[in-house]
PDB file of N, CA and C in Angstrom:
ATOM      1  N   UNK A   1      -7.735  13.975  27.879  1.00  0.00           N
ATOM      2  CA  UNK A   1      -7.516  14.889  26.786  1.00  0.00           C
ATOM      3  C   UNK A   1      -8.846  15.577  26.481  1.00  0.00           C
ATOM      4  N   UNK A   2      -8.767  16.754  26.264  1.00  0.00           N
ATOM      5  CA  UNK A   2      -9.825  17.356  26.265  1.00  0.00           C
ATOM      6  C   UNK A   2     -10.451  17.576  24.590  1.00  0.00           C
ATOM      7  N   UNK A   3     -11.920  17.508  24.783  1.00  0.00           N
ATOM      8  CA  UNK A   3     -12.356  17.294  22.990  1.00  0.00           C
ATOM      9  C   UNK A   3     -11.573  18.281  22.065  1.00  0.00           C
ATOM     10  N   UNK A   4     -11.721  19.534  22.065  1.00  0.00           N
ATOM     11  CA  UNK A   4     -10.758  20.766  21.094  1.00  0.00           C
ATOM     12  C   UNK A   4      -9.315  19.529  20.554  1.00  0.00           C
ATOM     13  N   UNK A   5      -8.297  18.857  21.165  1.00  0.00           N
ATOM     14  CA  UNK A   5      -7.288  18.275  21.418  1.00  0.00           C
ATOM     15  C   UNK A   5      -7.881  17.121  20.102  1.00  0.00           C
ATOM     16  N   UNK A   6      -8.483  16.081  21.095  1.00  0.00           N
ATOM     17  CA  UNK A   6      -8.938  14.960  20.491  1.00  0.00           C
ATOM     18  C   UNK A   6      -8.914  14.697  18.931  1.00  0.00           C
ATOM     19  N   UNK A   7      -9.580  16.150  18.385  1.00  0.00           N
ATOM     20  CA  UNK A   7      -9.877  16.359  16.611  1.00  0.00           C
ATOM     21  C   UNK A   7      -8.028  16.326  16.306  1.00  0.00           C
ATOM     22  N   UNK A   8      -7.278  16.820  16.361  1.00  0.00           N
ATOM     23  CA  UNK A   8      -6.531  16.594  15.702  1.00  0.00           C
ATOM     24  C   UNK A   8      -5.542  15.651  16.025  1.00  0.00           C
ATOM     25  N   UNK A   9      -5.745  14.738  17.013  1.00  0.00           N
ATOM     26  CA  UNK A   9      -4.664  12.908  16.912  1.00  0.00           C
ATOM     27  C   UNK A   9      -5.765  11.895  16.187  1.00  0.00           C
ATOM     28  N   UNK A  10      -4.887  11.349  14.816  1.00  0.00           N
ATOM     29  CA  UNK A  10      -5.398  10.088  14.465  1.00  0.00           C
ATOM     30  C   UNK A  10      -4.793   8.828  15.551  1.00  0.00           C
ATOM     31  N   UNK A  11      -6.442   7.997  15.786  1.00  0.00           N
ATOM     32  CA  UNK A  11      -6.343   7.238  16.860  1.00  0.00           C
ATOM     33  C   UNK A  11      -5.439   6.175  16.155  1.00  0.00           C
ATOM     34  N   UNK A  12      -5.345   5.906  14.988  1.00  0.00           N
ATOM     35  CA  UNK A  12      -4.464   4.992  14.920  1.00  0.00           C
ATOM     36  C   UNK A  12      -2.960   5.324  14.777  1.00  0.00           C
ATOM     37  N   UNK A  13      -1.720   4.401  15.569  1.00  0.00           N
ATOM     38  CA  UNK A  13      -0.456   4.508  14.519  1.00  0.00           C
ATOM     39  C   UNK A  13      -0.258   4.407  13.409  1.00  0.00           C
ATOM     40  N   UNK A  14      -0.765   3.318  12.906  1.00  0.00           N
ATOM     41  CA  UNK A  14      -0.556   2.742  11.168  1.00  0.00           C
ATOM     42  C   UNK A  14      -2.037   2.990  10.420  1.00  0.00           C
ATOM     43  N   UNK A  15      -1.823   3.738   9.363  1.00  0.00           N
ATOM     44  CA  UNK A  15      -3.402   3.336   9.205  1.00  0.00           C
ATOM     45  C   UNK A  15      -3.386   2.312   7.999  1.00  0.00           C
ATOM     46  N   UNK A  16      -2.461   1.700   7.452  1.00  0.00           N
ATOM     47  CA  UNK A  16      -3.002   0.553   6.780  1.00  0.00           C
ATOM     48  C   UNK A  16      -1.028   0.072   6.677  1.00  0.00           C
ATOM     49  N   UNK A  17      -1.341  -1.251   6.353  1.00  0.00           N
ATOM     50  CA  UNK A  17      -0.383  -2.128   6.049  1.00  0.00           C
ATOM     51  C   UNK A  17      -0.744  -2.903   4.715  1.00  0.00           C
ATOM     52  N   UNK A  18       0.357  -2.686   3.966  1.00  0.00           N
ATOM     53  CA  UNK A  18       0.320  -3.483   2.207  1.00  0.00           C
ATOM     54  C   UNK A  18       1.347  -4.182   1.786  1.00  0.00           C
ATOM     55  N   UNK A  19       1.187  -5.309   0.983  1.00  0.00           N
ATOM     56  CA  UNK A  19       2.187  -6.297   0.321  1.00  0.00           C
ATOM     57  C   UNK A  19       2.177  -5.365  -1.407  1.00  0.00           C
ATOM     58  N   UNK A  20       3.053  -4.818  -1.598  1.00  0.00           N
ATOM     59  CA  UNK A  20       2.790  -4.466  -3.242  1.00  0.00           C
ATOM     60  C   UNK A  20       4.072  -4.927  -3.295  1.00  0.00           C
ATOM     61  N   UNK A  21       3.859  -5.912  -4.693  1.00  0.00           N
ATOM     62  CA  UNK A  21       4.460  -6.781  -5.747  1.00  0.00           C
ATOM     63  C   UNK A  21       4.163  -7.364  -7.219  1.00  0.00           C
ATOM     64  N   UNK A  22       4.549  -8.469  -7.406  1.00  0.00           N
ATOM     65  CA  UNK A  22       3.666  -8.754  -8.390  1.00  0.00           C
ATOM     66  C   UNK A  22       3.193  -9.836  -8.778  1.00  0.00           C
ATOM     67  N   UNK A  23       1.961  -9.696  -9.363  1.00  0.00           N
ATOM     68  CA  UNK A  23       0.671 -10.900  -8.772  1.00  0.00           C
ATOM     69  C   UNK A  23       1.761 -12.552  -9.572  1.00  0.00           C
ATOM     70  N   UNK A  24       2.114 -12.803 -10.882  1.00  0.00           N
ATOM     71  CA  UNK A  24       2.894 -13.680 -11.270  1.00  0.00           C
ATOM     72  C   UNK A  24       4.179 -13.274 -11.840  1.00  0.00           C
ATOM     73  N   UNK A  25       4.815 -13.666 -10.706  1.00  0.00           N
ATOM     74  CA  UNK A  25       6.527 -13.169 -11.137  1.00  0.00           C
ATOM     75  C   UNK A  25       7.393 -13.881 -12.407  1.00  0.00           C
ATOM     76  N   UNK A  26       7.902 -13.546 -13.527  1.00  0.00           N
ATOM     77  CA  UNK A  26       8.062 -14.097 -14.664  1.00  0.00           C
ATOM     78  C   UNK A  26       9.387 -14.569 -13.950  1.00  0.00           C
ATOM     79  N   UNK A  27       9.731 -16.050 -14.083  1.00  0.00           N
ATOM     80  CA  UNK A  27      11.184 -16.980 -13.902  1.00  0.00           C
ATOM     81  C   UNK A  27      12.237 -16.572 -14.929  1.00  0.00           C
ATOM     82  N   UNK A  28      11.782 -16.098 -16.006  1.00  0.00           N
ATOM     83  CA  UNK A  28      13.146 -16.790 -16.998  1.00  0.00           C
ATOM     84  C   UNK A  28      13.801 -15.285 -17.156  1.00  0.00           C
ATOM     85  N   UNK A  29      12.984 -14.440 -17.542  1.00  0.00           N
ATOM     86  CA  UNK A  29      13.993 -12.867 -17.839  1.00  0.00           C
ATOM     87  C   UNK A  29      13.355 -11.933 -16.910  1.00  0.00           C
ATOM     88  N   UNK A  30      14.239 -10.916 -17.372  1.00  0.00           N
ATOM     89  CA  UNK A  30      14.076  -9.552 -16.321  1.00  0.00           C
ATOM     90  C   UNK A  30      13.265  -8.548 -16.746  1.00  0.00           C
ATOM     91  N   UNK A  31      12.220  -8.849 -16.695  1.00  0.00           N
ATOM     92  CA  UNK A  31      11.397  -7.838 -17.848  1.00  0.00           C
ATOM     93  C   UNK A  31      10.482  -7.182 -16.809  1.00  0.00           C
ATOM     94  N   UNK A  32      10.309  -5.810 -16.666  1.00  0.00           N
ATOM     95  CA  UNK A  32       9.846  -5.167 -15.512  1.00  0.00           C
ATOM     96  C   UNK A  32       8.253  -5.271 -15.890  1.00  0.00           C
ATOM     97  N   UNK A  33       7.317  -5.698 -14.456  1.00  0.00           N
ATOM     98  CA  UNK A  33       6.011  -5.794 -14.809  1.00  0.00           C
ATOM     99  C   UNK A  33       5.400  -4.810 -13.769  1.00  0.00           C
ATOM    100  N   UNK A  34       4.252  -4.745 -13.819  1.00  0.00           N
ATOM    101  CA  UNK A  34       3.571  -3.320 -13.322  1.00  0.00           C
ATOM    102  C   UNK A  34       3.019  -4.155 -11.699  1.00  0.00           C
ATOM    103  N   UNK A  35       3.649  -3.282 -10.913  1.00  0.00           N
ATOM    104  CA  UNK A  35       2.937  -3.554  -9.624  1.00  0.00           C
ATOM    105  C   UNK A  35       1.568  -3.900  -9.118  1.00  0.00           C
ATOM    106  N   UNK A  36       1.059  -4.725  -8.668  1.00  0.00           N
ATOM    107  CA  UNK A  36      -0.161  -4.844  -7.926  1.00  0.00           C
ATOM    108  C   UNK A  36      -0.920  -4.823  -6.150  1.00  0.00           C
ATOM    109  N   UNK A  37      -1.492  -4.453  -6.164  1.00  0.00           N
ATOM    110  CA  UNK A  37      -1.702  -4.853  -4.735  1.00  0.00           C
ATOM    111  C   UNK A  37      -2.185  -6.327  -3.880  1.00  0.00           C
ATOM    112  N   UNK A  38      -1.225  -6.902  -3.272  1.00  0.00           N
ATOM    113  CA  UNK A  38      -1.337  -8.670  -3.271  1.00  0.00           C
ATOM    114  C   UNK A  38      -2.055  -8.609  -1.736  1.00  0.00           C
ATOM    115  N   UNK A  39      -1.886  -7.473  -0.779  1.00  0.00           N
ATOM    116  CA  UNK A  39      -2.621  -7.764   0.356  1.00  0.00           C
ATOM    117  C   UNK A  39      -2.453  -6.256   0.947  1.00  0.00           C
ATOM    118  N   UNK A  40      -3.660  -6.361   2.019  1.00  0.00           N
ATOM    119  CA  UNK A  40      -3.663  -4.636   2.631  1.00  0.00           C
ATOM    120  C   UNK A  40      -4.862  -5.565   3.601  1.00  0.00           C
ATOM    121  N   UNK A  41      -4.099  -4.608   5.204  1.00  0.00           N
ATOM    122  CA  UNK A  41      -4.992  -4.490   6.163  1.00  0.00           C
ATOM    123  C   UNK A  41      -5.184  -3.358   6.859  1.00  0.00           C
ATOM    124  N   UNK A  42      -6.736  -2.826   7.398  1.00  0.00           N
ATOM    125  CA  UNK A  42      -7.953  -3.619   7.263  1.00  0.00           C
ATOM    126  C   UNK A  42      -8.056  -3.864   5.171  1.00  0.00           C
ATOM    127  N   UNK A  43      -9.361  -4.203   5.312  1.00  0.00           N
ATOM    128  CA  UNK A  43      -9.437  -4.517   3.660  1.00  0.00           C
ATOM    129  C   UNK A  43     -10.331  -3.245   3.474  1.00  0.00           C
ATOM    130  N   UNK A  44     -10.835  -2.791   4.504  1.00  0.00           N
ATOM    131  CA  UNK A  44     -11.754  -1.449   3.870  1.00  0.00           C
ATOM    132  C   UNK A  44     -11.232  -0.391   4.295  1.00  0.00           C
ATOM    133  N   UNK A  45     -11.852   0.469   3.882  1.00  0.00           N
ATOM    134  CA  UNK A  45     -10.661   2.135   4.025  1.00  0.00           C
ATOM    135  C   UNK A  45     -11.599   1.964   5.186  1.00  0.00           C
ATOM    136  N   UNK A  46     -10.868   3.143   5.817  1.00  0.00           N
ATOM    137  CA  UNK A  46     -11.224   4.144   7.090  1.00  0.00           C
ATOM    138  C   UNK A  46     -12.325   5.202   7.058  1.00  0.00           C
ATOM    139  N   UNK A  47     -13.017   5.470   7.872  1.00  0.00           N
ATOM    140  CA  UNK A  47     -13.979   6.390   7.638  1.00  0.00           C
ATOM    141  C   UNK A  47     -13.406   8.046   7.082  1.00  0.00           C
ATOM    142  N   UNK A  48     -12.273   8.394   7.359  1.00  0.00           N
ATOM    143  CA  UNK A  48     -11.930   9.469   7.788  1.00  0.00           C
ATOM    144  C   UNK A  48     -10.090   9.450   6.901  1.00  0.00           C
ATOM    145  N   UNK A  49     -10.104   8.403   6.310  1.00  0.00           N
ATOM    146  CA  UNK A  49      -8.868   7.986   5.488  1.00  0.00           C
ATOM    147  C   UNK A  49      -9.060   7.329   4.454  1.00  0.00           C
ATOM    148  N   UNK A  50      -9.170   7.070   3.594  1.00  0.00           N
ATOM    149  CA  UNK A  50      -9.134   5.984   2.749  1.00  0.00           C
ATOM    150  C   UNK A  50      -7.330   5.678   2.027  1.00  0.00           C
ATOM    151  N   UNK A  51      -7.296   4.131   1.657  1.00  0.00           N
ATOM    152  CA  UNK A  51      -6.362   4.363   0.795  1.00  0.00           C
ATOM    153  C   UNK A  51      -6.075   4.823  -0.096  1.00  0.00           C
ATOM    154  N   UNK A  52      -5.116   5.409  -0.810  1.00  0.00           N
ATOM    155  CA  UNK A  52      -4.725   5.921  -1.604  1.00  0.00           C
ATOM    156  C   UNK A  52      -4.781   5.563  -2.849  1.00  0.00           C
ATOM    157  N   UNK A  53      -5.487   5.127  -4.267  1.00  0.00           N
ATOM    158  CA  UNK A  53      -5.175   4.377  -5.553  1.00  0.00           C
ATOM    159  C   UNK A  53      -3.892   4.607  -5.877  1.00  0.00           C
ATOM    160  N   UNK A  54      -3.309   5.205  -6.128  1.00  0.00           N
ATOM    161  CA  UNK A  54      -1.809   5.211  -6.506  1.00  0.00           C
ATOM    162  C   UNK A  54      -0.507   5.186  -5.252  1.00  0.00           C
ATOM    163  N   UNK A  55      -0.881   4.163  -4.099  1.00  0.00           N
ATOM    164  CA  UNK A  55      -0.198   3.831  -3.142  1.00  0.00           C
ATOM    165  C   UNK A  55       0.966   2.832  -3.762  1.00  0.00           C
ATOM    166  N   UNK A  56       0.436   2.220  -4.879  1.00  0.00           N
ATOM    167  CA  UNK A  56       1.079   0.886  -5.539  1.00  0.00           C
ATOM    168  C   UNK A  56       2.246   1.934  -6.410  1.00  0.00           C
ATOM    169  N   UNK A  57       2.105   2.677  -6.769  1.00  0.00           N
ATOM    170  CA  UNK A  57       3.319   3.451  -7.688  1.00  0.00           C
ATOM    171  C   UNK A  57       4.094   3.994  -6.852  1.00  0.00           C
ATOM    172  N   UNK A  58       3.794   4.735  -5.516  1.00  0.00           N
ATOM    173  CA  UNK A  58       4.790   5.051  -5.139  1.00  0.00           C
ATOM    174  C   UNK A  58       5.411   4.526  -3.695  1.00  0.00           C
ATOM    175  N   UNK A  59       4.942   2.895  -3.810  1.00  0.00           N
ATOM    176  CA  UNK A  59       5.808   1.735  -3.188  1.00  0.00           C
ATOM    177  C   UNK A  59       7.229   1.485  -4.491  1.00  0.00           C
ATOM    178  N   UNK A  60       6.406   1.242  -5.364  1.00  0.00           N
ATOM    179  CA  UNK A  60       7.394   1.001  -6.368  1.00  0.00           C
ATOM    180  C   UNK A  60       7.117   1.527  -7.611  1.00  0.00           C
ATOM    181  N   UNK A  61       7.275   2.611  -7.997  1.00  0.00           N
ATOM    182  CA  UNK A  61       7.606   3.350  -8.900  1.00  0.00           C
ATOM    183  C   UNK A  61       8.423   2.903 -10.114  1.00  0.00           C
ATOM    184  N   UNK A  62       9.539   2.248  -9.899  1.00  0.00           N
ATOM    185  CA  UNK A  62       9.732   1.542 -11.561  1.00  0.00           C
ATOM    186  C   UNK A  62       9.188   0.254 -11.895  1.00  0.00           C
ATOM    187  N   UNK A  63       8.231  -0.193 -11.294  1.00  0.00           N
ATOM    188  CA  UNK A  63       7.880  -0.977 -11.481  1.00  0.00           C
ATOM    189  C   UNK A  63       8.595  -2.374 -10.556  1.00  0.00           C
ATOM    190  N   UNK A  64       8.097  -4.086 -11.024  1.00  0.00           N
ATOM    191  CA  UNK A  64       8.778  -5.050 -10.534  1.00  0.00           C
ATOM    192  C   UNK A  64       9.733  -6.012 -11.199  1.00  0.00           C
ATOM    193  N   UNK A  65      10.508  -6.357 -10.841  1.00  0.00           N
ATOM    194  CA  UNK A  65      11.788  -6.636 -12.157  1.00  0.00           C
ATOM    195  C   UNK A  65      12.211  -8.215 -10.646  1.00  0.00           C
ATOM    196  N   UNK A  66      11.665  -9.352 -11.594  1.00  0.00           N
ATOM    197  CA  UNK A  66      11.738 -10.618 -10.874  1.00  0.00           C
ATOM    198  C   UNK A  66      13.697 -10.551 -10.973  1.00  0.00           C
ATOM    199  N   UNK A  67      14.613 -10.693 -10.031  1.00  0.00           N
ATOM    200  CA  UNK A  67      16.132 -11.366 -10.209  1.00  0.00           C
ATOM    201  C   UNK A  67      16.244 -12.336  -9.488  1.00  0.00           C
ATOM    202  N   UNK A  68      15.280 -13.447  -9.209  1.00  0.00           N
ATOM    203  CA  UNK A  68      15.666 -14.574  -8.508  1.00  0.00           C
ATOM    204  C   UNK A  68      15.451 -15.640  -9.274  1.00  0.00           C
TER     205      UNK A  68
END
């Protein structure tokens, strides 16, 4: 592949993988609590990407509502 080409494919497929949930899930009622981020790989952004701060809202947007 020639350099001109190269600039525009990101070398990665995925550029990050995340667990958003919530850090202590309440047992007894359904009371919606605010999402957190419980895991993400790599742990540091990308040179050329970083994560997003509001990646956690729009995984889940109304928030987390324990029904188990």
């Amino acid at each position: 592949m020639c350099e001109q080409t190269k600039r525009y494919f990101c070398p990665r497929l995925v550029d990050y993988v995340i667990i958003v949930g919530c850090r202590h899930p309440n047992e007894y009622n359904h009371i919606t609590q605010t999402p957190e981020l419980l895991r993400r790989y790599p742990l540091e952004d990308h040179k050329d990407f970083a994560l997003p701060p509001d990646v956690i809202f729009f995984c889940q947007p109304e928030g987390c509502i324990n029904t188990g």
